[in-house]
Protein backbone atom coordinates (compact mmCIF):
# COMPACT_ATOMS: atom_id res chain seq x y z
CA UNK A 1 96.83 -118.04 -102.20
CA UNK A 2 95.23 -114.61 -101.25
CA UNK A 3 96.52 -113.41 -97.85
CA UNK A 4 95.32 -110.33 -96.46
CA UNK A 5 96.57 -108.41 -93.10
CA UNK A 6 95.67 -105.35 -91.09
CA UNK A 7 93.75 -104.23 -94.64
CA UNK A 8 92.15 -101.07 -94.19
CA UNK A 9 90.60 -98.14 -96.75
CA UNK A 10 89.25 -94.95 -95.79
CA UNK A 11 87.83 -92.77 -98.14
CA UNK A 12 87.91 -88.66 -95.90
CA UNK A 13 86.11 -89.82 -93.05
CA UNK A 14 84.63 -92.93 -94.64
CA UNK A 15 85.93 -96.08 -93.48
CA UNK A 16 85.46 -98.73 -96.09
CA UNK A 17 87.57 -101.88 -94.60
CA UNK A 18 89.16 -101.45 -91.23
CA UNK A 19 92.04 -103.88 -90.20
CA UNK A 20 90.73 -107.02 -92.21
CA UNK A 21 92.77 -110.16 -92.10
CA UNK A 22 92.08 -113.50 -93.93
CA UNK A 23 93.91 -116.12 -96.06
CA UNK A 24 91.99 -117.27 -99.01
CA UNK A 25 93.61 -120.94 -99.92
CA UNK A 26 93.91 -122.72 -102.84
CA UNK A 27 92.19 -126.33 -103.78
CA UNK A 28 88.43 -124.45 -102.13
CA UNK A 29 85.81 -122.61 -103.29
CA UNK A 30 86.05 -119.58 -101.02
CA UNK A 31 82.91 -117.44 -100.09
CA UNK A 32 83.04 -113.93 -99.94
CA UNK A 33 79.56 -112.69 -97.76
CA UNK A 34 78.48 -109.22 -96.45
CA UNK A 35 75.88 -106.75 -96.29
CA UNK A 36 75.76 -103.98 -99.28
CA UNK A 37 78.07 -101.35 -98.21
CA UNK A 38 79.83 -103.86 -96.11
CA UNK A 39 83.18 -103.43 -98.33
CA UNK A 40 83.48 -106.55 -100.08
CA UNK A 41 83.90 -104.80 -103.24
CA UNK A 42 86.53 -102.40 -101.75
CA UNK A 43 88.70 -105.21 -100.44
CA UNK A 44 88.41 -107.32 -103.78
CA UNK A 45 89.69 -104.18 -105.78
CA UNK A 46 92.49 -103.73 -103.43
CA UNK A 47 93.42 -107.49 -104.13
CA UNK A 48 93.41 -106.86 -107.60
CA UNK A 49 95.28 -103.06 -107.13
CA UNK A 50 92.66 -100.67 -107.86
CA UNK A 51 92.63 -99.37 -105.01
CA UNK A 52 95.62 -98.63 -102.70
CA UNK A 53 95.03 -99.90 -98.92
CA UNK A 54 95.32 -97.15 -96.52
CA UNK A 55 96.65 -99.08 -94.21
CA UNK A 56 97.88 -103.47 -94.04
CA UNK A 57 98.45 -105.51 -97.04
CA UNK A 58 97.32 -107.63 -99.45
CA UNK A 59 98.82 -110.38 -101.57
CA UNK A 60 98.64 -113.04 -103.96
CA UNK A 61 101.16 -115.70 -104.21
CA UNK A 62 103.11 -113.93 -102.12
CA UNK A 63 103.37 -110.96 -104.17
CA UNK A 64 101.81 -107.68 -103.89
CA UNK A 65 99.72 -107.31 -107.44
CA UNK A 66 101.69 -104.61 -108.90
CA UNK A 67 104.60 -106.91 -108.56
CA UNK A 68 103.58 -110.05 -109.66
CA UNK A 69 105.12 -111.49 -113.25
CA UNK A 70 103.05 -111.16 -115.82
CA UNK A 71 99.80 -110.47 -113.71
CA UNK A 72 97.08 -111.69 -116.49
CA UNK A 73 98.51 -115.04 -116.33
CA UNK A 74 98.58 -115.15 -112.10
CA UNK A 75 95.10 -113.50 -112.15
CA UNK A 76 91.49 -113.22 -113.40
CA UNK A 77 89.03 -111.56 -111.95
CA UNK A 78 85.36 -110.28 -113.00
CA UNK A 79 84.32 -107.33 -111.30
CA UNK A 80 81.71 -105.63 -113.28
CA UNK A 81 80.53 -107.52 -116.79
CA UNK A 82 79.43 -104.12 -118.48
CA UNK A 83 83.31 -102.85 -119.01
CA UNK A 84 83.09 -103.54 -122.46
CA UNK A 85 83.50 -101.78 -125.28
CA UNK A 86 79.81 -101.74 -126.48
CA UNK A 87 81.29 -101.71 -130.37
CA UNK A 88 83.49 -104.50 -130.38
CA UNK A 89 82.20 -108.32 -130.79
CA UNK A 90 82.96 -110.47 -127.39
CA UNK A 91 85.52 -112.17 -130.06
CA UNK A 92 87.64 -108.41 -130.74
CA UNK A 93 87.02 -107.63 -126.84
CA UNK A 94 88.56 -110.61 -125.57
CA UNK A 95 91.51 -110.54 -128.47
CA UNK A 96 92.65 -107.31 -127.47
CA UNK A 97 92.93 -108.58 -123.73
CA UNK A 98 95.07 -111.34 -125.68
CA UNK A 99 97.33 -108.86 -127.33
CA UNK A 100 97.81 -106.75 -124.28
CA UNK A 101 99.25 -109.72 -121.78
CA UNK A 102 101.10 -112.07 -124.66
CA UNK A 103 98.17 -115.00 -124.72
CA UNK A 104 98.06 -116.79 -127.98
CA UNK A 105 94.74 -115.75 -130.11
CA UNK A 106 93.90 -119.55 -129.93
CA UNK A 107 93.25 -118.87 -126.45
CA UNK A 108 90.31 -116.79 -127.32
CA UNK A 109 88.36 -119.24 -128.84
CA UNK A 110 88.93 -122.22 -126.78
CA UNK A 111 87.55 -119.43 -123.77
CA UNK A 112 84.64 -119.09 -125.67
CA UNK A 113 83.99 -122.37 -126.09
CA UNK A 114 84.17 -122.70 -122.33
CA UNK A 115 81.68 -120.51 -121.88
CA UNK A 116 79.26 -121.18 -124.56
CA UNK A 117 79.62 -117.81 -126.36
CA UNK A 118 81.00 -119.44 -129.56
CA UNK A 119 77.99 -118.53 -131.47
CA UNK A 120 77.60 -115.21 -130.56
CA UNK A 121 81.49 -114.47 -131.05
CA UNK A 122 81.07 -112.00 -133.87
CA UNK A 123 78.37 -110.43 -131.84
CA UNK A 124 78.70 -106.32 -130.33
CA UNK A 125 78.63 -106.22 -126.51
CA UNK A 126 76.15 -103.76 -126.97
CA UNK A 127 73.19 -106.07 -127.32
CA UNK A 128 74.27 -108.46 -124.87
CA UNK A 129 71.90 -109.36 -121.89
CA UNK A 130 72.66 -109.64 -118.52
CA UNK A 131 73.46 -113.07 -118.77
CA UNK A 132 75.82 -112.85 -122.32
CA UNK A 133 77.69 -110.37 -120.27
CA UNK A 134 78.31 -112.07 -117.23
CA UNK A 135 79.44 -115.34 -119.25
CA UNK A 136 81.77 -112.94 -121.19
CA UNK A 137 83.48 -111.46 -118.43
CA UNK A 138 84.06 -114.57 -116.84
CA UNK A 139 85.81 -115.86 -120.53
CA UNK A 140 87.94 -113.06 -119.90
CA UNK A 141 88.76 -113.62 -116.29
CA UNK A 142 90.08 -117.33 -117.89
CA UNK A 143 91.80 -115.64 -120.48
CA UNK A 144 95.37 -116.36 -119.16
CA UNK A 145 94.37 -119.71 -117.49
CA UNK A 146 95.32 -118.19 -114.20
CA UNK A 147 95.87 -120.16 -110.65
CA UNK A 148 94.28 -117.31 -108.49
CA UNK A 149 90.29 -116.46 -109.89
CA UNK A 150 88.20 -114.04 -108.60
CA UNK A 151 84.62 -113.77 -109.38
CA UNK A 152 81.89 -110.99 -108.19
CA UNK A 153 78.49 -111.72 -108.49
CA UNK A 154 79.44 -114.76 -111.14
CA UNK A 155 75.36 -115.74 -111.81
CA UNK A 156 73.98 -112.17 -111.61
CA UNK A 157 71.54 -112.21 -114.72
CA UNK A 158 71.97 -116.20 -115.35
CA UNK A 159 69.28 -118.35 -116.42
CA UNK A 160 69.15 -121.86 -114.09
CA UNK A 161 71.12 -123.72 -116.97
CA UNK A 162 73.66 -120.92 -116.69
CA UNK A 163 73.70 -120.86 -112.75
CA UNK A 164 73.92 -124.60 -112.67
CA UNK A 165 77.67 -124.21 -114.90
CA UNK A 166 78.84 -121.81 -112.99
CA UNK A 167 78.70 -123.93 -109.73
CA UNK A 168 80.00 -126.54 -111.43
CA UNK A 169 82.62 -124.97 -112.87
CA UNK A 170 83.63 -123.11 -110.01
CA UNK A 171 83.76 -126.53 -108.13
CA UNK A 172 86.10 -127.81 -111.12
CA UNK A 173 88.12 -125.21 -110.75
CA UNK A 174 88.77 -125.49 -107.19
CA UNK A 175 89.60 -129.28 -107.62
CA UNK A 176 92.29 -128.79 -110.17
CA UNK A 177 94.17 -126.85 -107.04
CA UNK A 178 93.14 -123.22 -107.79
CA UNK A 179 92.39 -120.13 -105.64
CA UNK A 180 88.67 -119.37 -106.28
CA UNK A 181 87.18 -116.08 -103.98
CA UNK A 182 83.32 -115.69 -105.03
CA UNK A 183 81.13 -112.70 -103.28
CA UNK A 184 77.69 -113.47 -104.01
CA UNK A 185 74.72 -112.71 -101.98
CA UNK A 186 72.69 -115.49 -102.90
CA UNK A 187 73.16 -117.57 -99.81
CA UNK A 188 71.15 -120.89 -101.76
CA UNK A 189 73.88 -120.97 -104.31
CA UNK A 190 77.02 -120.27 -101.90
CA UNK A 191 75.44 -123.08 -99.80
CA UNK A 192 75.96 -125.60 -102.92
CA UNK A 193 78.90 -123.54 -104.17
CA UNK A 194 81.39 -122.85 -101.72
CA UNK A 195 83.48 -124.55 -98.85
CA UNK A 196 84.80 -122.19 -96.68
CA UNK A 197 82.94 -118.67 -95.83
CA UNK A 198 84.39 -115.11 -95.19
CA UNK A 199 81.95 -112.94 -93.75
CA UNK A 200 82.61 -109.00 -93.05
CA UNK A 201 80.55 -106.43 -92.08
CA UNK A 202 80.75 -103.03 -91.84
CA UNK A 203 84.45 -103.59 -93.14
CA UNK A 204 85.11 -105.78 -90.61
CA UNK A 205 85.77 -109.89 -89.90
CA UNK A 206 82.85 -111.39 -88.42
CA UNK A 207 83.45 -114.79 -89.63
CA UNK A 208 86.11 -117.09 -91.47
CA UNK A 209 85.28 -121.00 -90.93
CA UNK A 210 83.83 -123.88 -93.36
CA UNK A 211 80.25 -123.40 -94.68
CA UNK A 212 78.80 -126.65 -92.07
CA UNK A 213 81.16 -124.70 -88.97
CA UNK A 214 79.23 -121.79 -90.12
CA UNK A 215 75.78 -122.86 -90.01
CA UNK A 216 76.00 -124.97 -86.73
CA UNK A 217 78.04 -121.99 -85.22
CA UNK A 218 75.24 -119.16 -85.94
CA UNK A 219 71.77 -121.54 -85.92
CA UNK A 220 69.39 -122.55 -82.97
CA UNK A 221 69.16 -126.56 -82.49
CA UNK A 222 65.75 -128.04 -82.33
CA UNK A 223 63.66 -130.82 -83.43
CA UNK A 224 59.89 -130.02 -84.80
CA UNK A 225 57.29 -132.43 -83.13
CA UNK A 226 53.80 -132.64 -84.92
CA UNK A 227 50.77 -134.78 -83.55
CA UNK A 228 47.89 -136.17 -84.97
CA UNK A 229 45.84 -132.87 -85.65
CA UNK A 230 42.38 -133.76 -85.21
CA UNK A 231 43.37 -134.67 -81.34
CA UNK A 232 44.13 -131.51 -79.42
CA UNK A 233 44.40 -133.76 -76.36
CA UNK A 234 47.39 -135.70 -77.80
CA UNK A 235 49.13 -132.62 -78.68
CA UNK A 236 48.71 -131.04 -74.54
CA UNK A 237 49.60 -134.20 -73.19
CA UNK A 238 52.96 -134.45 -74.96
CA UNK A 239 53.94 -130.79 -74.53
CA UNK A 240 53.20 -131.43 -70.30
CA UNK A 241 55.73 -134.48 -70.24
CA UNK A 242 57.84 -132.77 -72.59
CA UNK A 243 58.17 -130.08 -70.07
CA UNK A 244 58.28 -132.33 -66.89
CA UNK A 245 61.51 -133.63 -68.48
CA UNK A 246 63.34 -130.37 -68.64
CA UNK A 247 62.43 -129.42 -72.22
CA UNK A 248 60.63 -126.10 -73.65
CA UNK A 249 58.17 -126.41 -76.00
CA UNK A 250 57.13 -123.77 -78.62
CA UNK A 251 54.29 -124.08 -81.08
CA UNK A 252 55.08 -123.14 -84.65
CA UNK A 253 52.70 -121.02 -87.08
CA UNK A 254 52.32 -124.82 -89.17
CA UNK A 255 50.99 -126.75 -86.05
CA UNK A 256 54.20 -128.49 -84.88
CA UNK A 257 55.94 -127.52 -81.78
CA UNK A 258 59.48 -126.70 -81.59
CA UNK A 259 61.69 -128.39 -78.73
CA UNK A 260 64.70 -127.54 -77.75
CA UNK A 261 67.06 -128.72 -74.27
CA UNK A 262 66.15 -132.87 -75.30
CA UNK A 263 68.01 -135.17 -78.14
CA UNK A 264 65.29 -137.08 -80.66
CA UNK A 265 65.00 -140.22 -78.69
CA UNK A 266 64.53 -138.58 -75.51
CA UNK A 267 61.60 -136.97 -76.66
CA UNK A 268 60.09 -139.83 -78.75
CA UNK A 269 60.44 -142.11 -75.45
CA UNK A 270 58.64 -139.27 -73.21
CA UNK A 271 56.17 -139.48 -76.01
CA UNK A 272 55.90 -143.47 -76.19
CA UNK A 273 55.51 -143.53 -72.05
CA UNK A 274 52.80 -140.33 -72.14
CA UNK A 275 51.00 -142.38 -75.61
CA UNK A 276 50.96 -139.79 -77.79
CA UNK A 277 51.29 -141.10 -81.12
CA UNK A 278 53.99 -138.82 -83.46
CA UNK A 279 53.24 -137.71 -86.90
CA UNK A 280 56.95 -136.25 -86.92
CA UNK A 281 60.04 -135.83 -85.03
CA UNK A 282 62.90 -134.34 -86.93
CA UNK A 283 65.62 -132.19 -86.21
CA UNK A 284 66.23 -128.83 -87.25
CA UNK A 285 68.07 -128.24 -90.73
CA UNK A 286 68.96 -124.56 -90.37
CA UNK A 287 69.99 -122.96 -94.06
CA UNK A 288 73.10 -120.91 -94.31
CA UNK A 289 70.45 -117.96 -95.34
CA UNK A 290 69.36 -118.11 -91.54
CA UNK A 291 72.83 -118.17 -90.04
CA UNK A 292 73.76 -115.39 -92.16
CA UNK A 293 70.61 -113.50 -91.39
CA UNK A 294 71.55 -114.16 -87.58
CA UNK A 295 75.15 -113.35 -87.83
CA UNK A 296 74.86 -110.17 -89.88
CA UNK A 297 71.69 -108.38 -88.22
CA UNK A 298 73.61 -106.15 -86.49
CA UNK A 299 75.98 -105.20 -89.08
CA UNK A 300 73.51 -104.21 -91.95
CA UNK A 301 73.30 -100.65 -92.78
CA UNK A 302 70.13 -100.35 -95.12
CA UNK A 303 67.34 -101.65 -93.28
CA UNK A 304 63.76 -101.38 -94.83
CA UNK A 305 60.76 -100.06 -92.95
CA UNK A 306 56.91 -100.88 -92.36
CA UNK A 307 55.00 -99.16 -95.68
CA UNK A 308 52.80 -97.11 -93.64
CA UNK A 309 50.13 -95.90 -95.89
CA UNK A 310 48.21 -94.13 -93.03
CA UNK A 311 48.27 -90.44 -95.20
CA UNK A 312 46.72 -91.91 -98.10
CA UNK A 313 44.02 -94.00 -96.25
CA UNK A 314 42.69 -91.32 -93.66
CA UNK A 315 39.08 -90.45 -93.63
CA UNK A 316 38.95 -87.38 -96.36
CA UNK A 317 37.65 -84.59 -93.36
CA UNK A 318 33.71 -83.79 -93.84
CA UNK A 319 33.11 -80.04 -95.44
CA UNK A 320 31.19 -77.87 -93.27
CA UNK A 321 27.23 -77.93 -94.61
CA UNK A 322 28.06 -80.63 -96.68
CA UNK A 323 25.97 -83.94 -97.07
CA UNK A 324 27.35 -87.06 -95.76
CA UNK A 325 27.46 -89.48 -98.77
CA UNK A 326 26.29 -93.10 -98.14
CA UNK A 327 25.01 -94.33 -101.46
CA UNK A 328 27.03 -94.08 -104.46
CA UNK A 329 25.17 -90.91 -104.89
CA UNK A 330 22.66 -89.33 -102.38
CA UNK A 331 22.40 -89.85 -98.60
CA UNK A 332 22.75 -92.69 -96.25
CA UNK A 333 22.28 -91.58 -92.41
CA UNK A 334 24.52 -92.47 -90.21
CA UNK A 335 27.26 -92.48 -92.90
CA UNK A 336 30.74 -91.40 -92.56
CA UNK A 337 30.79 -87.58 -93.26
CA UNK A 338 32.10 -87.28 -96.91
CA UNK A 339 32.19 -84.54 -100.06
CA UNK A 340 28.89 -84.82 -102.32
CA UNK A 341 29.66 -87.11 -105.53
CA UNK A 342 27.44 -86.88 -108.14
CA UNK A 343 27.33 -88.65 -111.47
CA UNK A 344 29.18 -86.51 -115.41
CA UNK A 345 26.82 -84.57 -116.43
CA UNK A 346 24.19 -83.65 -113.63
CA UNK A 347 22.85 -80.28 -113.27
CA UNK A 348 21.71 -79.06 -110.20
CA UNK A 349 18.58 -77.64 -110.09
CA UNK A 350 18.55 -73.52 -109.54
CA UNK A 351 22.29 -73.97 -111.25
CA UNK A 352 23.60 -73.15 -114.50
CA UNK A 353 26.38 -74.28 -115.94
CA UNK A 354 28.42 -71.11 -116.11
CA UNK A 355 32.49 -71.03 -116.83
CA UNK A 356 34.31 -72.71 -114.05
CA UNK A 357 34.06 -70.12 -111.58
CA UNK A 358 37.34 -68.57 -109.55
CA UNK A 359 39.19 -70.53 -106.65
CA UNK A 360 37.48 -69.81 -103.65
CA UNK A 361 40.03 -69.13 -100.61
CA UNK A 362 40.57 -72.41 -97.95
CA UNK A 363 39.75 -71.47 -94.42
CA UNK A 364 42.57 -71.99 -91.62
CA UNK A 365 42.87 -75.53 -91.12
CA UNK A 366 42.36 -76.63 -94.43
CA UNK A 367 38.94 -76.91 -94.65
CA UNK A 368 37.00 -75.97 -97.12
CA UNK A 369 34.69 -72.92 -97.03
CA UNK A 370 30.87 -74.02 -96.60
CA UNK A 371 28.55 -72.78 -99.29
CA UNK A 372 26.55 -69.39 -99.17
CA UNK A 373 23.04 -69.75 -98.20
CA UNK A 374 20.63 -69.91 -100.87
CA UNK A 375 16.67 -70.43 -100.62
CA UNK A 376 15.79 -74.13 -101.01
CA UNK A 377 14.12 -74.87 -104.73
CA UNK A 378 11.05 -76.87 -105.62
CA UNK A 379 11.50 -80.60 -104.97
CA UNK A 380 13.13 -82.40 -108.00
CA UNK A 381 13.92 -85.98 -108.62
CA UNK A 382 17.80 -85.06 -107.96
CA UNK A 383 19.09 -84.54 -104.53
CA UNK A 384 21.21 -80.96 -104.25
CA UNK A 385 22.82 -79.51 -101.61
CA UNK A 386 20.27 -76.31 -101.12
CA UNK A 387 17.46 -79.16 -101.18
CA UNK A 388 19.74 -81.37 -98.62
CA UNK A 389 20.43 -78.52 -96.58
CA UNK A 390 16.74 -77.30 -96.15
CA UNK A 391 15.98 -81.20 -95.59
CA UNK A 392 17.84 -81.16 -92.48
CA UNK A 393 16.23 -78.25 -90.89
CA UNK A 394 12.50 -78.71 -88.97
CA UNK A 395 9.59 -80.02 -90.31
CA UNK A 396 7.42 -78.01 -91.71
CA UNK A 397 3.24 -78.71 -93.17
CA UNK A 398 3.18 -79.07 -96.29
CA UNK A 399 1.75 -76.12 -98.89
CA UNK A 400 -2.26 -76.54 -100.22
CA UNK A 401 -1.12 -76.00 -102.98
CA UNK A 402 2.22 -75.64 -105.31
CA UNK A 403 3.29 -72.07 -105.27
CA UNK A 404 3.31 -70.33 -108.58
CA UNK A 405 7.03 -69.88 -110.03
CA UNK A 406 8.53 -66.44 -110.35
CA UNK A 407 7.97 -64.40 -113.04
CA UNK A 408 11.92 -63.62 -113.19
CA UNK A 409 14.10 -67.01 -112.12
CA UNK A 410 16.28 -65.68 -109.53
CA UNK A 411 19.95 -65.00 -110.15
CA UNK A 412 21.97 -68.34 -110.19
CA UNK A 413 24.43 -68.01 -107.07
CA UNK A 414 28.27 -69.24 -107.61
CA UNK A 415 28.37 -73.05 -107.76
CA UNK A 416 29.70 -74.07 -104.01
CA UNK A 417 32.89 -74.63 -103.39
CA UNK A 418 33.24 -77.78 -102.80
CA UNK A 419 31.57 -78.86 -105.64
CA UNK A 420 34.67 -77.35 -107.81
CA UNK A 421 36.81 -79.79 -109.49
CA UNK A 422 40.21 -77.70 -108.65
CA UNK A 423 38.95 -77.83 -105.16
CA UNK A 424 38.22 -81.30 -104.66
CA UNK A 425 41.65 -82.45 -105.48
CA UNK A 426 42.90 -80.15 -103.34
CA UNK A 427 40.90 -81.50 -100.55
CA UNK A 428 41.96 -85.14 -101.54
């Protein structure tokens, strides 16, 4: 039996476990439950001596670790599969443990056996997965066939046929009359696993009862009504007696309506007398994930937040003198004000294609400087900004005739800034 009392660790002005007390008895499969950082970890090392309790005790068949005979042989535990030597086979790793507390060498291969690593005995740690390691460290934690067992995350990396052993085996274990503590926080396999529950938070007790105590203790009571669905009328006359009677009535997401404050056949003679014909009428079967949930909300320390993508889904700000873009490229009025795209490779006409030309300067604010004025060019099949520009401004009657080009073209301006390619991811 593990008995702890008044067990508390502070590490500076950390407080790990403050003034825990619990009995952990033998012939059960005990739960150990809790938040991350709730200090399961820290309590389960200062079972095993690891760590010194700042304040209380802990023991284990009566004895404090230190000063039990022959500790392998009271004791296994598995607290973290990877301390292994990554050069020695699981046979050398778990021979040496052997050597160290007096167990026969026999021992090691019967352990093996146990835990189906017989064919990988001659194996290095090394290239072990997840699962190999876990089903190693628990060989080791049976090394000395001990009568206390303590177990940390047992299924952490185990395949179903793996997971399936281990609560089995745990259960066999407990039946032969031996201590068995298990953290874990899958709550499905503690609800198959385990009989009796520890809880802490925040280092301290918030629960020690049996798992069904547990669930019926932290759990709302209600039975889930559903009527015929293609009768809305059925389904308003029901909830109206239902709540004549003294019961409240809550719809669920799936169509049924929750009902709580009547038993079953209270509700399914209010339904009989009212004629509303029942397509169910069940109570309630609330999972120990839910009572959990409900018992440790206010005890859990890393919470996780809404992703709010908002800065990378805003509206890219419109560029003074810039063309809204509609179409994939060119104009759509009455589109959302955006930067000019324009398909590899186009020239604009009245542009070169000089050198990339030098960073121009972002005005306060963080928008981007509008382009320098330039005189509008001849119409071309492309849409550019000078031609966009000039197409915004007045009407204007159209020339007789074309007017003859320049003798000299005129000097090609800077390309605008915010039709640089440094610039535009700035903008973005």
């Amino acid at each position: 039996m593990i008995e702890a009392v008044g067990l508390t660790k502070r590490y500076g002005a950390k407080t790990a476990v403050y003034n825990l007390s619990f009995q952990v008895r033998p012939g059960a499969v005990t739960g150990f439950l809790g938040p991350n950082g709730s200090g399961k970890s820290t309590t389960m090392r200062m079972i095993l001596g690891l760590d010194e309790p700042t304040a209380g005790h802990v023991t284990v068949g009566g004895y404090p670790f230190g000063k039990l005979p022959n500790a392998p042989r009271q004791v296994g535990a598995l607290l973290d599969a990877k301390a292994v030597h990554g050069g020695r086979s699981a046979r050398q790793h778990l021979l040496c443990l052997a050597q160290l507390s007096g167990i026969p060498a026999r021992r090691v291969d019967e352990v093996l056996g146990v835990v189906g690593l017989q064919n990988a005995a001659r194996k290095r740690s090394k290239g072990f997965s997840l699962g190999m390691g876990q089903r190693l460290g628990i060989a080791a934690a049976l090394l000395g066939d001990p009568q206390v067992l303590l177990f940390d995350e047992p299924v952490n990396g185990l395949d179903p046929e793996g997971i399936l052993w281990v609560r089995n085996f745990m259960k066999q274990l407990a039946s032969e009359g031996r201590t068995v503590f298990v953290s874990s926080h899958l709550m499905s396999e503690m609800a198959l696993t385990a009989d009796h529950l520890i809880v802490i938070g925040r280092g301290q007790l918030l629960a020690d009862m049996n798992v069904k105590d547990f669930i019926s203790y932290n759990s709302a009571d209600f039975a889930r009504v559903r009527t015929p669905e293609g009768d809305p009328g059925q389904r308003e006359k029901l909830t109206a007696a239902l709540s004549e009677a003294g019961g409240q009535v809550l719809p669920e997401q799936d169509g049924a309506l929750r009902v709580t404050g009547l038993p079953l056949p209270r509700i399914s003679d209010l339904a009989h007398k009212a004629d509303v014909r029942l397509w169910e009428l069940s109570p309630h079967q609330a999972s120990l994930e839910e009572a959990y949930m409900r018992m440790t909300q206010g005890a859990v320390d890393y919470r996780s937040t809404i992703d709010e993508r908002a800065a990378l889904q805003q509206p890219q700000q419109p560029v003074p003198g810039a063309v809204p873009q509609g179409a994939p490229y060119g104009y759509a009025p009455g589109a959302q004000g955006q930067p000019v795209g324009f398909p590899p490779g186009t020239v604009l006409p009245g542009y070169a294609e000089p050198p990339a030309p030098p960073r121009q300067p972002h005005a306060p604010g963080g928008a981007m400087p509008s382009a320098p004025a330039a005189p509008a060019p001849p119409a071309a099949p492309a849409t550019s900004a000078p031609a966009a520009a000039a197409a915004a401004m007045p009407p204007t009657a159209p020339p007789a005739a074309p007017a003859a080009p320049p003798a000299q073209p005129p000097a090609a301006p800077p390309a605008p800034a915010d039709l640089t390619k440094s610039d535009t991811e700035d903008a973005r």
